[in-house]
Protein backbone atom coordinates (compact mmCIF):
# COMPACT_ATOMS: atom_id res chain seq x y z
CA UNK A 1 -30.79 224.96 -59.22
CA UNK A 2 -27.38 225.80 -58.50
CA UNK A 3 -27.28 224.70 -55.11
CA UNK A 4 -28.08 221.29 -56.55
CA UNK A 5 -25.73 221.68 -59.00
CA UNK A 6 -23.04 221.90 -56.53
CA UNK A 7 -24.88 218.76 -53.82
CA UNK A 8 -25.01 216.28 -57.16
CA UNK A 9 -21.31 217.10 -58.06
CA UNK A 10 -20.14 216.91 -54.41
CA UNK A 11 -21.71 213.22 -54.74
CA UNK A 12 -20.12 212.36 -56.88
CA UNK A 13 -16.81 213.94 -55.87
CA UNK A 14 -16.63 212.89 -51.91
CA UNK A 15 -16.42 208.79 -53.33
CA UNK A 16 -13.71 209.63 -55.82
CA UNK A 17 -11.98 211.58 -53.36
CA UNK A 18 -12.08 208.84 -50.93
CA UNK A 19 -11.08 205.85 -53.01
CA UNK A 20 -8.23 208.30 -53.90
CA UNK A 21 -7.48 208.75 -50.55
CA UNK A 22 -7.26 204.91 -50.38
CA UNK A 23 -5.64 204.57 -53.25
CA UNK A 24 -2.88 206.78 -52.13
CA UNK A 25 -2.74 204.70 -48.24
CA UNK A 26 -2.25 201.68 -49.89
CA UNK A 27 0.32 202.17 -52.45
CA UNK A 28 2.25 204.36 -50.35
CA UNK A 29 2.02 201.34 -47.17
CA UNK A 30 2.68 198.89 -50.23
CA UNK A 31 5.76 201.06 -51.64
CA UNK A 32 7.21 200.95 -47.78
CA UNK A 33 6.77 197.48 -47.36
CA UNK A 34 8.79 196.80 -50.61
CA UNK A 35 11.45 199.63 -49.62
CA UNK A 36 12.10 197.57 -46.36
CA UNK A 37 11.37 194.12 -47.83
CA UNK A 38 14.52 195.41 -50.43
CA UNK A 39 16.50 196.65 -47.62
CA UNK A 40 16.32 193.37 -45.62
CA UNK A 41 17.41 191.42 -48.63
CA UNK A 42 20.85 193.63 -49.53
CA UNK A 43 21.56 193.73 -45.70
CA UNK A 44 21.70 189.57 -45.78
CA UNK A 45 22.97 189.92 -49.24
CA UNK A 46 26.18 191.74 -47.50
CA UNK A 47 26.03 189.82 -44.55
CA UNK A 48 26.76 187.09 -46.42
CA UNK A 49 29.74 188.53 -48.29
CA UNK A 50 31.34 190.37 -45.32
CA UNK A 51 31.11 187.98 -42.58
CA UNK A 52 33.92 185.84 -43.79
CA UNK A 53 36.04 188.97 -43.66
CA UNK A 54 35.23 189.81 -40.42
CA UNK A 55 36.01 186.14 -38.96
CA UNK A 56 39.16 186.70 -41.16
CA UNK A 57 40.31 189.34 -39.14
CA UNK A 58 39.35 188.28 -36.04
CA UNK A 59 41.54 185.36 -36.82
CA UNK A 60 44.29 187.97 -38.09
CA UNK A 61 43.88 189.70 -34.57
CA UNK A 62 44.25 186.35 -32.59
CA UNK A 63 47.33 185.48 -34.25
CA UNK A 64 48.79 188.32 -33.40
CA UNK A 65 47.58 188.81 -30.43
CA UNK A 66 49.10 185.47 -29.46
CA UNK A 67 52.40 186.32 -31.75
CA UNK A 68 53.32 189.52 -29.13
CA UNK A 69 52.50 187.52 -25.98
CA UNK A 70 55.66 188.39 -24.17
CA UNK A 71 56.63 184.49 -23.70
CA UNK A 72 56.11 183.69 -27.16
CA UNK A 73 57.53 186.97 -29.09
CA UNK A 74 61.03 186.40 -26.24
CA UNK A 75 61.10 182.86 -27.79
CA UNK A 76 60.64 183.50 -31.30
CA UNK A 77 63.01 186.64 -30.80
CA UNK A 78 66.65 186.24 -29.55
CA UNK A 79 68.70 188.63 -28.95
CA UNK A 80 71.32 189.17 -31.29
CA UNK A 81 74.28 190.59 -28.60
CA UNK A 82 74.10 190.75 -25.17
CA UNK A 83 72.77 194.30 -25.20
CA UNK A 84 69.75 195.06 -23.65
CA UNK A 85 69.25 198.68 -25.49
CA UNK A 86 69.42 196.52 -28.47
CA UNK A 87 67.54 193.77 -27.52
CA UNK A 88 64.34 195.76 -26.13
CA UNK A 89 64.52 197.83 -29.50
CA UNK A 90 64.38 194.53 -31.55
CA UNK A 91 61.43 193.17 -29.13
CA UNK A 92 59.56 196.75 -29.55
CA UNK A 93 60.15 196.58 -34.11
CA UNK A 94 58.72 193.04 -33.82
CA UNK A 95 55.77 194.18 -31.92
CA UNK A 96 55.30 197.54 -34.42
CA UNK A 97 55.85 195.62 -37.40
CA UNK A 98 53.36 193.26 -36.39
CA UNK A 99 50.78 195.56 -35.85
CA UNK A 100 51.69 197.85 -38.56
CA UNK A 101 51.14 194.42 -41.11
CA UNK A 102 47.65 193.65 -39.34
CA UNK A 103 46.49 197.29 -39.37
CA UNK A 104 44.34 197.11 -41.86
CA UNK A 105 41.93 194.58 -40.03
CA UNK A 106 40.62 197.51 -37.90
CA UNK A 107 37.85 198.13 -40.65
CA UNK A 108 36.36 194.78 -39.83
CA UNK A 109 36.45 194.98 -36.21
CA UNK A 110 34.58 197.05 -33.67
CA UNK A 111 36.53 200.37 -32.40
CA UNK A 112 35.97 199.06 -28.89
CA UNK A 113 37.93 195.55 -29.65
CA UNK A 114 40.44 197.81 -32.02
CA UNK A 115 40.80 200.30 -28.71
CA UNK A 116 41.23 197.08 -26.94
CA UNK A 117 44.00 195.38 -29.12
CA UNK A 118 45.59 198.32 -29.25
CA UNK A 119 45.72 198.92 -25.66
CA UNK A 120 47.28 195.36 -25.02
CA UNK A 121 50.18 196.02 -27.67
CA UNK A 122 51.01 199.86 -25.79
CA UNK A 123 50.97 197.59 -22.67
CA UNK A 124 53.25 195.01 -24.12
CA UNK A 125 55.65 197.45 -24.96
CA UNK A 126 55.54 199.46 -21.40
CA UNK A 127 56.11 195.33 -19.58
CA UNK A 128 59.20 195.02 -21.57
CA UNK A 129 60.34 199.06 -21.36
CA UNK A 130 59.92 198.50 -17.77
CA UNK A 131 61.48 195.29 -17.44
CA UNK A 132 64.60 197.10 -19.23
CA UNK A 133 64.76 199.85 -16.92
CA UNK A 134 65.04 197.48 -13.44
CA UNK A 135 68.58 197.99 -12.13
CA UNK A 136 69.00 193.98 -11.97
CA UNK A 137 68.61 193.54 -16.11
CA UNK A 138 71.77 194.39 -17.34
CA UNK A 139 72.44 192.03 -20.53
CA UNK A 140 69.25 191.26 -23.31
CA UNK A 141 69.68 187.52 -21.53
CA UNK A 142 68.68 189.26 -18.22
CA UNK A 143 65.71 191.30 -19.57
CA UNK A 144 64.78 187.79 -21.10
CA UNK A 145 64.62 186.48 -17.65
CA UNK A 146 62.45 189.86 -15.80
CA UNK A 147 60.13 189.73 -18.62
CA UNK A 148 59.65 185.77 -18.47
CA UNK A 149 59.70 185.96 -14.51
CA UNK A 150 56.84 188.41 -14.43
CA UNK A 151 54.54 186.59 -16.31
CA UNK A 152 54.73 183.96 -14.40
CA UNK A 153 53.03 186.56 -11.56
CA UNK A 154 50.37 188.02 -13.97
CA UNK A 155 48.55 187.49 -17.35
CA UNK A 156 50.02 188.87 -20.30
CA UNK A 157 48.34 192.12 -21.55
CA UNK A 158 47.49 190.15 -24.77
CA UNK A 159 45.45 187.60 -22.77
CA UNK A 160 42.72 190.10 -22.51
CA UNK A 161 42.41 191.28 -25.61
CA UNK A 162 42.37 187.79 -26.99
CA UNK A 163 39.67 186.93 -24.36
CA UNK A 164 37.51 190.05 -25.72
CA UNK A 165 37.86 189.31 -29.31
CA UNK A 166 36.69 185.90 -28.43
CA UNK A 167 33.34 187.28 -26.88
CA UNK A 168 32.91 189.36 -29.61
CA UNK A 169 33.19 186.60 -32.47
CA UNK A 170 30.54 184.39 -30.06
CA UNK A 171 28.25 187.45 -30.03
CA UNK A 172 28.40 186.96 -33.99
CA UNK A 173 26.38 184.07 -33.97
């Protein structure tokens, strides 16, 4: 008697067990789908909202970028004696200063095209140190001229970067 005790409730056990079983499948593939489903909709939600920054600062990066290409920055910066100590030390506070007031932007860009920015300002810096050091520049005029001269031979530093930062804004879309 006991035996069929235990068959008749195991009956009626194994179906409830198994629609539970279900049961628990289905709400837990239903409470995933949702989860991602949610997920999706913030990460367009802030894609939306942040991708104007990012083309922002892209833009920021191009302008300056363009701002310490050595033809331009010897242009917009004249020497203010006929120094050449003095004159690289101006060129080298415009370039700083520059960065230093864009710095900020590096939270919107990738480290690689940061790394890469970055790399073409130190480079800037070492052309015109360089330039400086030649035995033939001896007045800011002169170090105008080197500087000037030699990119004529070879792209600016800044070129590069600017090309990068291009590719990367393209691979945006």
């Amino acid at each position: 008697m006991e035996v069929e005790k235990i068959f008749e409730v195991l009956l009626y056990a194994v179906p409830a067990l198994i629609t539970g079983m279900i049961a628990y499948y289905f709400f837990k593939e239903h409470t995933k789908n949702e989860d991602g489903r949610r997920r999706f909709l913030l990460q367009k939600d802030m894609q939306v909202n942040t991708m104007p920054l990012r083309l922002q600062a892209y833009e920021r990066m191009a302008i300056f970028l363009e701002r310490i290409t050595p033809s331009k920055l010897l242009i917009r910066v004249s020497p203010t004696s006929s120094n050449k100590e003095d004159y690289e030390s101006l060129l080298i506070a415009s370039i700083e200063q520059e960065f230093e007031h864009n710095l900020s932007q590096q939270i919107y860009v990738t480290d690689e095209c940061w790394n890469i920015i970055t790399a073409a300002k130190n480079a800037t810096i070492q052309l015109i140190r360089k330039a400086s050091l030649l035995e033939k520049t001896e007045t800011a005029n002169k170090l105008r001229e080197v500087v000037l001269t030699e990119m004529l031979e070879k792209r600016a530093p800044s070129d590069a970067a600017l090309s990068y930062i291009k590719q990367e804004v393209g691979d945006m879309w």
